[in-house]
N, C-alpha and C. Protein backbone atom coordinates (compact mmCIF):
# COMPACT_ATOMS: atom_id res chain seq x y z
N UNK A 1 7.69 -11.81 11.30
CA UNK A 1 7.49 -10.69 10.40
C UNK A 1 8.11 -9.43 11.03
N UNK A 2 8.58 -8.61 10.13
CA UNK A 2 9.63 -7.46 10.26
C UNK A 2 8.69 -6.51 10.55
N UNK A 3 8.40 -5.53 11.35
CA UNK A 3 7.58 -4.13 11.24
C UNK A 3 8.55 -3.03 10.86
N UNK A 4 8.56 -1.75 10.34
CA UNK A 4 9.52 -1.00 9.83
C UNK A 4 8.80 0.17 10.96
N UNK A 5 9.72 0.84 11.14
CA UNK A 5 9.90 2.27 11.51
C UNK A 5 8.56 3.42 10.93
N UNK A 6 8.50 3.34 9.47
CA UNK A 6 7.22 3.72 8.88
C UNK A 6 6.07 3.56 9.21
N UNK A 7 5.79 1.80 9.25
CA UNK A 7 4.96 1.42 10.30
C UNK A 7 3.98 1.71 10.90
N UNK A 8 5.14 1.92 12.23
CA UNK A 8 5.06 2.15 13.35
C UNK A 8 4.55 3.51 13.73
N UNK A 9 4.64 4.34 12.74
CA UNK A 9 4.71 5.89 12.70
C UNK A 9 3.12 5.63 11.71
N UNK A 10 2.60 5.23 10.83
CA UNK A 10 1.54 4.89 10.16
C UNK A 10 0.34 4.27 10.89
N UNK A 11 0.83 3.42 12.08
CA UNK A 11 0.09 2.86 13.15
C UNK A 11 -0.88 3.84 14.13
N UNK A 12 0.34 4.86 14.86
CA UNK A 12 0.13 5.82 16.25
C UNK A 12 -0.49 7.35 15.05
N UNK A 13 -0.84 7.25 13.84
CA UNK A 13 -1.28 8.33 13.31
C UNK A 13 -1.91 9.15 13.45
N UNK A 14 -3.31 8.68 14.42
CA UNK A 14 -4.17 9.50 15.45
C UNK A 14 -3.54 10.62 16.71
N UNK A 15 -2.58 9.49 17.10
CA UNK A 15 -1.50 10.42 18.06
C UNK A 15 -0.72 11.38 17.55
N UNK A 16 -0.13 10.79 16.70
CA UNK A 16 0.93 11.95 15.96
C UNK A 16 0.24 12.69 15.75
N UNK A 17 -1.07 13.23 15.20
CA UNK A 17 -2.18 14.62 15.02
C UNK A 17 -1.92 15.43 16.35
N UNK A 18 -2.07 14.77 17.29
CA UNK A 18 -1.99 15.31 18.63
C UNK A 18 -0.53 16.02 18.91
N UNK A 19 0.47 15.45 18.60
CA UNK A 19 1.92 15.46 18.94
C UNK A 19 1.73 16.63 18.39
N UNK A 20 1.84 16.74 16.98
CA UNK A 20 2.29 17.54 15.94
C UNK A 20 1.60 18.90 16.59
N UNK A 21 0.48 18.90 17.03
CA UNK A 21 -0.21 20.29 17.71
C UNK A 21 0.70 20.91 18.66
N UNK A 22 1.77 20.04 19.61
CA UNK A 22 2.09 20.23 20.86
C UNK A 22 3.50 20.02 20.54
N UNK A 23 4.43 19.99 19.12
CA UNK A 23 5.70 19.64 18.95
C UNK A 23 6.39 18.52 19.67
N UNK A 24 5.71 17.44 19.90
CA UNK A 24 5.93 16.51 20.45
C UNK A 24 6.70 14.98 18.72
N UNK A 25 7.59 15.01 19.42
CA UNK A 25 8.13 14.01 18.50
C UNK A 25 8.36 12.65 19.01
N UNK A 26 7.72 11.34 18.67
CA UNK A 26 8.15 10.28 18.43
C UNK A 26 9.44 9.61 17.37
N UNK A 27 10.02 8.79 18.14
CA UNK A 27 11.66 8.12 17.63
C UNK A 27 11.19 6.95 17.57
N UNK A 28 11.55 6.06 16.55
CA UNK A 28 11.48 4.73 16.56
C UNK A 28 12.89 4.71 16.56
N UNK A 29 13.31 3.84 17.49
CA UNK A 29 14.67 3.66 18.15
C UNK A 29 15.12 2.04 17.54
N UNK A 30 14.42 1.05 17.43
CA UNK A 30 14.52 -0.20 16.62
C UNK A 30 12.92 -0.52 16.82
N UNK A 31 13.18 -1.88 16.09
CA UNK A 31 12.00 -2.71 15.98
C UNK A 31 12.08 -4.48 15.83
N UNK A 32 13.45 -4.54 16.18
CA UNK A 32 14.17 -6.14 16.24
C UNK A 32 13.20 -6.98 16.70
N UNK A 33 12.96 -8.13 15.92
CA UNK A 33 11.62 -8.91 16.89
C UNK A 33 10.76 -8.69 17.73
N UNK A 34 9.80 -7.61 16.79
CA UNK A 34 8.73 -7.55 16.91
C UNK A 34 8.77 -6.59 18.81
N UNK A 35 10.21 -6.34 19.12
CA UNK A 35 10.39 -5.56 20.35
C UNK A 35 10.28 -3.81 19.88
N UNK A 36 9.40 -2.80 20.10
CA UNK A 36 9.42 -2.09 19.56
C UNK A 36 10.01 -0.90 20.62
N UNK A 37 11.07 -0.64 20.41
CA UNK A 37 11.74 0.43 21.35
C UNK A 37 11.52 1.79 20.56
N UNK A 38 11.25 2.58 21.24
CA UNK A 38 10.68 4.51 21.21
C UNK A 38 10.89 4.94 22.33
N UNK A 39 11.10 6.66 21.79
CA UNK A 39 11.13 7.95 22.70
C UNK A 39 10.10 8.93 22.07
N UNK A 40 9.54 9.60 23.28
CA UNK A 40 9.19 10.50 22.86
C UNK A 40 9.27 11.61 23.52
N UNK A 41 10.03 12.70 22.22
CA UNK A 41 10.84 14.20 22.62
C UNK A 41 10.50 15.25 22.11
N UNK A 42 10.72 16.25 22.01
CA UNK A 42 10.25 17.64 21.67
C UNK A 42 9.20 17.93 22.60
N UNK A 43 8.27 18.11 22.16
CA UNK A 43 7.16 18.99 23.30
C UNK A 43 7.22 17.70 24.33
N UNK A 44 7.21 16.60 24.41
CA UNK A 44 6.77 15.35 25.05
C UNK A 44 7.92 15.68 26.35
N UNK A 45 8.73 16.41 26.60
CA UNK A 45 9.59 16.27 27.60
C UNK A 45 9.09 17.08 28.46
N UNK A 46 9.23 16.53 29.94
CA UNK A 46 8.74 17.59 30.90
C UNK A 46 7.19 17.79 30.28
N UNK A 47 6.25 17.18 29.66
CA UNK A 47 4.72 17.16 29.38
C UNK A 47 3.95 16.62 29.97
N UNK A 48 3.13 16.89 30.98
CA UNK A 48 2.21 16.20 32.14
C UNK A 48 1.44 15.21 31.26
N UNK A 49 1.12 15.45 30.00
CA UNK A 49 0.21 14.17 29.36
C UNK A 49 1.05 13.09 28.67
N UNK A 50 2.53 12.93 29.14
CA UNK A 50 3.51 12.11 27.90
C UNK A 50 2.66 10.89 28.93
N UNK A 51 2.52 10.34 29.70
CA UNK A 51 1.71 8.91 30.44
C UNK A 51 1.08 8.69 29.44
N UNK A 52 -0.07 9.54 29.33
CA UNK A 52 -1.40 9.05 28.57
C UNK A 52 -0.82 9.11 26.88
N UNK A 53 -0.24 9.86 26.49
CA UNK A 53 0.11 9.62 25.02
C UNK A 53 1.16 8.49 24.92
N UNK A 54 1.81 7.74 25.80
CA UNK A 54 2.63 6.96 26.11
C UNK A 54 1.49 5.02 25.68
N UNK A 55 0.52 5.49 26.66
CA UNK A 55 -0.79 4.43 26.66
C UNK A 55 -1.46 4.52 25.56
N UNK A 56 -1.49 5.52 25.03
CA UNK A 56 -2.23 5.52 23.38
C UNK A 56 -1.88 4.73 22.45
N UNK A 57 0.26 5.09 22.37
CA UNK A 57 0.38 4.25 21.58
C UNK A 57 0.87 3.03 22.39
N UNK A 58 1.04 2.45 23.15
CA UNK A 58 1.18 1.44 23.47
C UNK A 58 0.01 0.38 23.01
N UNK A 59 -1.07 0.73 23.37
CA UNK A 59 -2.18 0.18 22.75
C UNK A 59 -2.42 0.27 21.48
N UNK A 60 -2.38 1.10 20.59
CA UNK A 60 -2.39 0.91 19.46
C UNK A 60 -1.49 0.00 18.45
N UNK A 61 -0.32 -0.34 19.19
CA UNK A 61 1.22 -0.57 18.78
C UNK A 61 0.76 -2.41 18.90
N UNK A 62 0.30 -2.54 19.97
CA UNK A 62 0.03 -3.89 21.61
C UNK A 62 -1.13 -4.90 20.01
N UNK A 63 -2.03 -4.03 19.64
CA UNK A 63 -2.92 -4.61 18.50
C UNK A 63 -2.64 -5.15 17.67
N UNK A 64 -1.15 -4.94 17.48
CA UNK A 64 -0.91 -5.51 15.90
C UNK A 64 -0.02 -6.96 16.21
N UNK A 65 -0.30 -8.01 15.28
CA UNK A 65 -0.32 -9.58 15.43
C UNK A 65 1.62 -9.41 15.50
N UNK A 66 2.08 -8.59 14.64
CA UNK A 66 3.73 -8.77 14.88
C UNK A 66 4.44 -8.05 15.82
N UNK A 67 3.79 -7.59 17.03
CA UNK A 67 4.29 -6.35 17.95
C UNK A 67 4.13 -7.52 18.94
N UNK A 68 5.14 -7.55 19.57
CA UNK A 68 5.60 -8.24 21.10
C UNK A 68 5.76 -7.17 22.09
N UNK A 69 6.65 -6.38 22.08
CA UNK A 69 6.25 -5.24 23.02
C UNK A 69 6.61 -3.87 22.63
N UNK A 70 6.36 -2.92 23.45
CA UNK A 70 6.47 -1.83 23.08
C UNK A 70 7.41 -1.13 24.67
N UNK A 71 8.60 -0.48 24.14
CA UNK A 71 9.44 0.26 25.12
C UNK A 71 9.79 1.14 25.02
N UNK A 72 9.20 2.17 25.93
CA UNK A 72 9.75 3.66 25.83
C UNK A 72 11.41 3.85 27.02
N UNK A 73 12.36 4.37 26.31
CA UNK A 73 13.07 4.66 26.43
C UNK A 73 13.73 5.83 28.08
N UNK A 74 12.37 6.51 27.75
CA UNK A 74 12.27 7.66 28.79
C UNK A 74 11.63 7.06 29.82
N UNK A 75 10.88 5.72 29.77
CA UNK A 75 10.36 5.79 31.10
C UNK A 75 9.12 6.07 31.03
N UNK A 76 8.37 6.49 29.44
CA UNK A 76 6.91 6.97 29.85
C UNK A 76 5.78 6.73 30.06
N UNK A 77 5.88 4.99 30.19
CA UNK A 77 4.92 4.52 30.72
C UNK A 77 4.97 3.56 31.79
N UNK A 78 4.56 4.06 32.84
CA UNK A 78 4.38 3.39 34.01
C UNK A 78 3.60 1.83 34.26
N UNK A 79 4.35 1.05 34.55
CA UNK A 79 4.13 -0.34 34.65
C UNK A 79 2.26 -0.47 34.73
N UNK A 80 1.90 0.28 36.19
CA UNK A 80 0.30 0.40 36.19
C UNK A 80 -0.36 0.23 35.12
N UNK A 81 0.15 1.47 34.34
CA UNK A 81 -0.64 1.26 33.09
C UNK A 81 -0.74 0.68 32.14
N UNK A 82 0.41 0.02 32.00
CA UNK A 82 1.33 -1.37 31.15
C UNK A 82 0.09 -2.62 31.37
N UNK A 83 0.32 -2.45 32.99
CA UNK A 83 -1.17 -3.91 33.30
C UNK A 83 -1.94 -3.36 32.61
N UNK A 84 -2.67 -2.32 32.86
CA UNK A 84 -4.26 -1.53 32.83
C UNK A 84 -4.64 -2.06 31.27
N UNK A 85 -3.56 -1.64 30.23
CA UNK A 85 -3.92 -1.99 29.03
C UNK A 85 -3.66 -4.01 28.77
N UNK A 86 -2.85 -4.13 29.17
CA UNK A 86 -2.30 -5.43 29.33
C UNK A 86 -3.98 -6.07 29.58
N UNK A 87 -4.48 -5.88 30.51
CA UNK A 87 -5.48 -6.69 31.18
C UNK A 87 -6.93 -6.35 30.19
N UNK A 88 -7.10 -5.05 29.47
CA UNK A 88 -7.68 -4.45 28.69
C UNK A 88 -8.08 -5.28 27.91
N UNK A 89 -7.03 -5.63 26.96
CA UNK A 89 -6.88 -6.28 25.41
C UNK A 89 -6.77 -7.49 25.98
N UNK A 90 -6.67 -7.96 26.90
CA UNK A 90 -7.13 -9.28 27.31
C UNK A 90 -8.77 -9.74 27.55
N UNK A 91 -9.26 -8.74 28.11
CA UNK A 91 -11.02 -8.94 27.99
C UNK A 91 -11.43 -8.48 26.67
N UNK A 92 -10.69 -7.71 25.61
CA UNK A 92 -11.21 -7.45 24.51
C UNK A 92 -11.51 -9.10 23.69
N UNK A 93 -10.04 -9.67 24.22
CA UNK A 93 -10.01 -10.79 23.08
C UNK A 93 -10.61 -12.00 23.38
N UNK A 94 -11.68 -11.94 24.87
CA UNK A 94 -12.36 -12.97 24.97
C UNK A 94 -14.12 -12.39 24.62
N UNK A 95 -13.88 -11.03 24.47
CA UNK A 95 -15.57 -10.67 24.14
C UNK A 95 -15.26 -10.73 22.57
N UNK A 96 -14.71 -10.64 22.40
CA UNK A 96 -14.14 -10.39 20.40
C UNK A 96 -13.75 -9.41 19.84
N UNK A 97 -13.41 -8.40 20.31
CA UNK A 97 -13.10 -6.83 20.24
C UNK A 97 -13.70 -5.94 20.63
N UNK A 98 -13.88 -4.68 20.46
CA UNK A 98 -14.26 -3.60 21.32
C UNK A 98 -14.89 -2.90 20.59
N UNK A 99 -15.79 -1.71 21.00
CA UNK A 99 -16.53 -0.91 20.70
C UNK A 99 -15.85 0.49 20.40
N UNK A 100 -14.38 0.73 21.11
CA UNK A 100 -14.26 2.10 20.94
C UNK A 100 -13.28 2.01 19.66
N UNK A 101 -13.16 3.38 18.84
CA UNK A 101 -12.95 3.75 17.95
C UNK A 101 -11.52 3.33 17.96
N UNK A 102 -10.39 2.92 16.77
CA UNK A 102 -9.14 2.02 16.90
C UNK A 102 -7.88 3.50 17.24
N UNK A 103 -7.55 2.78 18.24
CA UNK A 103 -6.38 3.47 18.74
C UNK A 103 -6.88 4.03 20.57
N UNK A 104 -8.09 4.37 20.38
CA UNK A 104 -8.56 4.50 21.69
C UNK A 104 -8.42 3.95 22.89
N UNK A 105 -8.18 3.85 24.00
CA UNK A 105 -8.20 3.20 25.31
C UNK A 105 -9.92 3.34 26.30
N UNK A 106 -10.56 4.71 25.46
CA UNK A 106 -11.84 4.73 26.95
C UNK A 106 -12.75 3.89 26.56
């Protein structure tokens, strides 16, 4: 199954609230098998929080049954945290899902 660009942008919607405060822009760069390549620019450059808004949507993106991976372009998420969530949504899916609100990581 194809994910579109729209999507993807319909998905991270919680984030984008955030972006949009801070002129931060997300790019959907492709979405070829379920590989989902992004940047994120405008306020997001040189932004001490692009990590953690990086992990937001990664996880939010990581949830959906046709998303294989998610790649930022810039670099903005650090492998660490790649596991951190990686290992995350792996204990989610043996307790049966999670308690925190969708899109969340705490």
């Amino acid at each position: 199954m194809t994910i579109s660009a729209e999507e993807i942008l319909a998905e991270i919607g919680p984030v984008q609230e955030i972006l949009d405060e801070h002129d931060g822009v997300v790019n959907v760069i492709d979405t070829t098998d379920g590989n989902i390549m992004l940047s994120l620019d405008g306020g997001c450059n040189g932004c001490s929080s692009t990590p953690m808004t990086a992990m937001q949507i990664y996880y939010s993106l990581k949830k959906l049954d046709h998303v294989n991976d998610v790649i930022f372009v810039n670099g903005e998420l650090p492998e660490y945290m790649r596991t951190f969530i990686d290992q995350k949504m792996a204990k989610e899916a043996l307790s049966g899902g999670d308690d925190n609100p969708p899109g969340e990581i705490v």
